[in-house]
N, C-alpha and C. Protein backbone atom coordinates (compact mmCIF):
# COMPACT_ATOMS: atom_id res chain seq x y z
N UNK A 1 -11.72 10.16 145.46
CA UNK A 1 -10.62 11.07 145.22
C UNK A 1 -10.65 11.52 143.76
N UNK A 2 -10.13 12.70 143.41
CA UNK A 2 -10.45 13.04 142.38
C UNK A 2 -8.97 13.85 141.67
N UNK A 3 -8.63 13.69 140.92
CA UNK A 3 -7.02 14.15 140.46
C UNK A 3 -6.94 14.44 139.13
N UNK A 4 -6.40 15.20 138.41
CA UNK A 4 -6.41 15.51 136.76
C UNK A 4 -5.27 14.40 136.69
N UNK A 5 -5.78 14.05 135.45
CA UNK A 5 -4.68 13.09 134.62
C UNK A 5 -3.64 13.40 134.23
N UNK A 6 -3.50 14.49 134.47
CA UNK A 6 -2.10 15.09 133.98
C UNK A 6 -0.95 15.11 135.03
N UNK A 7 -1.73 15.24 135.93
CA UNK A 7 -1.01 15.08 137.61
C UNK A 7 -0.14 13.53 137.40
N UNK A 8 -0.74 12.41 136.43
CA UNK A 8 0.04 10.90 136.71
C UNK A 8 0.87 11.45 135.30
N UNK A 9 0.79 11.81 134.88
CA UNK A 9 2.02 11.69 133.48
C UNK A 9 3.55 12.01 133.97
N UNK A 10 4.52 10.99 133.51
CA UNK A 10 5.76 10.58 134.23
C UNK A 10 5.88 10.34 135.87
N UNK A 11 5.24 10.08 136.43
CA UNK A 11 5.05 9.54 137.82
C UNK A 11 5.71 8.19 137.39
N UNK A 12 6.67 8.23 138.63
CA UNK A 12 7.40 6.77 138.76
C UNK A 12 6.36 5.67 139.34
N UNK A 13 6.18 4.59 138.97
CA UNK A 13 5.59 3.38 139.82
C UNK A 13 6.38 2.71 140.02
N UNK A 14 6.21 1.95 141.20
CA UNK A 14 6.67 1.05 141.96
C UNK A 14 5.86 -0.04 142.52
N UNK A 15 6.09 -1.48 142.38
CA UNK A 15 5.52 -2.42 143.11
C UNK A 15 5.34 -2.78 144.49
N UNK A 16 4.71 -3.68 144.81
CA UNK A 16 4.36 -3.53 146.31
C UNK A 16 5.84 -4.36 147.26
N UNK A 17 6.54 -4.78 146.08
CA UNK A 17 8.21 -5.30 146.61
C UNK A 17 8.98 -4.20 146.57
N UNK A 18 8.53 -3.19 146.43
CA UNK A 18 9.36 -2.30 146.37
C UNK A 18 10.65 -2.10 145.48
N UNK A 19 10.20 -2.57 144.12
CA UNK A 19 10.92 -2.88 142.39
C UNK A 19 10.43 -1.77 142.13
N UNK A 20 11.05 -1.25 141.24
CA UNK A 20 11.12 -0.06 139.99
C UNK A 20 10.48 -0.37 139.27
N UNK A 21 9.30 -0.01 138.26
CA UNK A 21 8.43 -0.65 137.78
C UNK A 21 8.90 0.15 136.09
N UNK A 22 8.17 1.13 136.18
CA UNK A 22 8.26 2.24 135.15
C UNK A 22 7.58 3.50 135.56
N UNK A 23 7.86 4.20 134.47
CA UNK A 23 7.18 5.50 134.74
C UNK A 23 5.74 5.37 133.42
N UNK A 24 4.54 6.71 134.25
CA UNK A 24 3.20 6.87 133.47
C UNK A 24 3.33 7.38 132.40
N UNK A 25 3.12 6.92 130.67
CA UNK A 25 3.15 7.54 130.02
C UNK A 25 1.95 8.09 129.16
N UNK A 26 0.96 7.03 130.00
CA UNK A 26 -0.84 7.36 129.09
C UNK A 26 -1.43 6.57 129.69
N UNK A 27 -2.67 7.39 130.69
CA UNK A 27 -3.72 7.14 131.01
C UNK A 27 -5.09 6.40 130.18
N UNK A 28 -5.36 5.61 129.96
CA UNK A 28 -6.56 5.13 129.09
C UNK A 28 -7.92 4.76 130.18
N UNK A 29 -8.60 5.53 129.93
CA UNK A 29 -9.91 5.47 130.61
C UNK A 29 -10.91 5.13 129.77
N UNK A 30 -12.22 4.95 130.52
CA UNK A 30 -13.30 3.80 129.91
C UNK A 30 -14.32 4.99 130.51
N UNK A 31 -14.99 5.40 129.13
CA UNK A 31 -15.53 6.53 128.99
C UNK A 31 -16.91 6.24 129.52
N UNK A 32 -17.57 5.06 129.34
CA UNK A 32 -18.87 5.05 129.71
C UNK A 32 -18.43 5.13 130.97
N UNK A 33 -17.88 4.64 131.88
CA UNK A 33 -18.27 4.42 133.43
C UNK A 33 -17.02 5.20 133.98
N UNK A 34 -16.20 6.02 133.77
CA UNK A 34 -15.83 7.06 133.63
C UNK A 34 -14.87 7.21 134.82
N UNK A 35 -14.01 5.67 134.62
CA UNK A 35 -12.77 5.46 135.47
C UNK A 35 -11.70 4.82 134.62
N UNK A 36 -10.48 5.20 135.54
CA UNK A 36 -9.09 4.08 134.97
C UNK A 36 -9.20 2.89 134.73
N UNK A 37 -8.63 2.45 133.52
CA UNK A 37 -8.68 1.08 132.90
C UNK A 37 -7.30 0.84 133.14
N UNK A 38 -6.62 1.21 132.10
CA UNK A 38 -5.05 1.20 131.96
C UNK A 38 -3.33 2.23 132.45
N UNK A 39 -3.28 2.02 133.32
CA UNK A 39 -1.65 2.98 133.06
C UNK A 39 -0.72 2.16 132.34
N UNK A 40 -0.50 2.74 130.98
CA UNK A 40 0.51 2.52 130.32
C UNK A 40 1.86 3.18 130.43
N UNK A 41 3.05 1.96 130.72
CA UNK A 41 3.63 2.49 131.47
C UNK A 41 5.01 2.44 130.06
N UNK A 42 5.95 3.84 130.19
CA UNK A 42 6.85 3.93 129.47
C UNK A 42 8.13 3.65 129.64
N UNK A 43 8.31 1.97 128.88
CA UNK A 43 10.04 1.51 128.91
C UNK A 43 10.62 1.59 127.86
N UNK A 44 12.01 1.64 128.23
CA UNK A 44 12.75 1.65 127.11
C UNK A 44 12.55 0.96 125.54
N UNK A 45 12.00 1.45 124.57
CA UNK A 45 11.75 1.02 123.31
C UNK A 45 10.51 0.07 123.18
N UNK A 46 9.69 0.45 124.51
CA UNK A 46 8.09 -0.88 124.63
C UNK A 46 7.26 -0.07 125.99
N UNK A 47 5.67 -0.20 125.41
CA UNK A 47 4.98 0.11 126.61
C UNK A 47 4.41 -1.00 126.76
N UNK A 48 3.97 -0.85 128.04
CA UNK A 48 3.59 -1.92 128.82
C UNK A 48 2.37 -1.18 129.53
N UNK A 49 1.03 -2.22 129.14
CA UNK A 49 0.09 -1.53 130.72
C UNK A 49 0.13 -2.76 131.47
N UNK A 50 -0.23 -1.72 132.66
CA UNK A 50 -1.01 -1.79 134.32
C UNK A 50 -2.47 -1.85 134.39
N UNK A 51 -3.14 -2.69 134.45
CA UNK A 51 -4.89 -2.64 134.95
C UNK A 51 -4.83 -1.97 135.92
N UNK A 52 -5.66 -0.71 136.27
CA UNK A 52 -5.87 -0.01 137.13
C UNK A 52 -6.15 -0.15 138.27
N UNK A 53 -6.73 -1.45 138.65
CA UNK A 53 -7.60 -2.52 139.72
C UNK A 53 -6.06 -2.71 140.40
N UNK A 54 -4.63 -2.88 139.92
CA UNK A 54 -3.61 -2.84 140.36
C UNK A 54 -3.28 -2.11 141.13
N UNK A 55 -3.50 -1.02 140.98
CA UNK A 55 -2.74 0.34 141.94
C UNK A 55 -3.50 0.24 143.26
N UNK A 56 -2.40 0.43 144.05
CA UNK A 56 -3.13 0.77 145.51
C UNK A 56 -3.04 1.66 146.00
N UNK A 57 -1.72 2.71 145.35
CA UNK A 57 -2.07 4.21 146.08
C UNK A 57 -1.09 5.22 145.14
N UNK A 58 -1.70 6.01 145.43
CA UNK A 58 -1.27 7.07 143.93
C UNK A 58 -0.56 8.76 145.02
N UNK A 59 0.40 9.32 145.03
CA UNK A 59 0.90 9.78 145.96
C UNK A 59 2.12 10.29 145.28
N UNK A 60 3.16 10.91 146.05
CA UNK A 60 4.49 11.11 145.25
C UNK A 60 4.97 10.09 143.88
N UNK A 61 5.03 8.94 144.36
CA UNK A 61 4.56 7.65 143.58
C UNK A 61 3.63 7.20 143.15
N UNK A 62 3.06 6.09 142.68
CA UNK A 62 2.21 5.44 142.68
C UNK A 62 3.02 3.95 142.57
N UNK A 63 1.96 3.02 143.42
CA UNK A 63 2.18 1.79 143.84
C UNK A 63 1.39 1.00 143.36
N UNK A 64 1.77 -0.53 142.71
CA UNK A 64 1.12 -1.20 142.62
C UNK A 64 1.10 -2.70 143.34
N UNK A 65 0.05 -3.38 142.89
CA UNK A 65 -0.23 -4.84 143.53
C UNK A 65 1.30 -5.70 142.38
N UNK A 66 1.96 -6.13 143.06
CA UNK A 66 3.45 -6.27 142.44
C UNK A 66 2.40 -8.26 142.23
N UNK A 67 2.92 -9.01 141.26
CA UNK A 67 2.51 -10.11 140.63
C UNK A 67 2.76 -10.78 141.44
N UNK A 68 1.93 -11.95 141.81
CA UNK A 68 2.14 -13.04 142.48
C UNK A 68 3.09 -14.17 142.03
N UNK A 69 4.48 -14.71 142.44
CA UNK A 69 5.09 -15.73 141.78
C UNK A 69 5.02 -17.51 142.53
């Protein structure tokens, strides 16, 4: 699949519990092999990334693999 990066900027994520996660505020990709590394995601007064290996589907939303407790 193939999508401009601009298409994820402010996209809400959500976990696979179906929690509010954050929204996309910067894509960081890994230039040699020329895929997603990081969604850094934008909270209130702190970003936070997402390993990309997380997401399972990218859509109105995007979803991730929510943490194991």
């Amino acid at each position: 699949m193939v999508m401009r990066l601009s298409k994820l900027y402010g996209k809400q994520i959500y976990n696979t519990k179906g929690y509010y996660v954050g929204y996309v505020d910067e894509v960081l990709i890994d230039i040699d092999r020329g895929y997603g590394k990081v969604l850094a995601l934008g909270l209130p007064g702190e970003k936070v990334g997402i390993p990309y290996d997380r997401v399972t589907a990218i859509g109105d939303i995007i979803l991730v693999k929510a943490k194991e407790e």
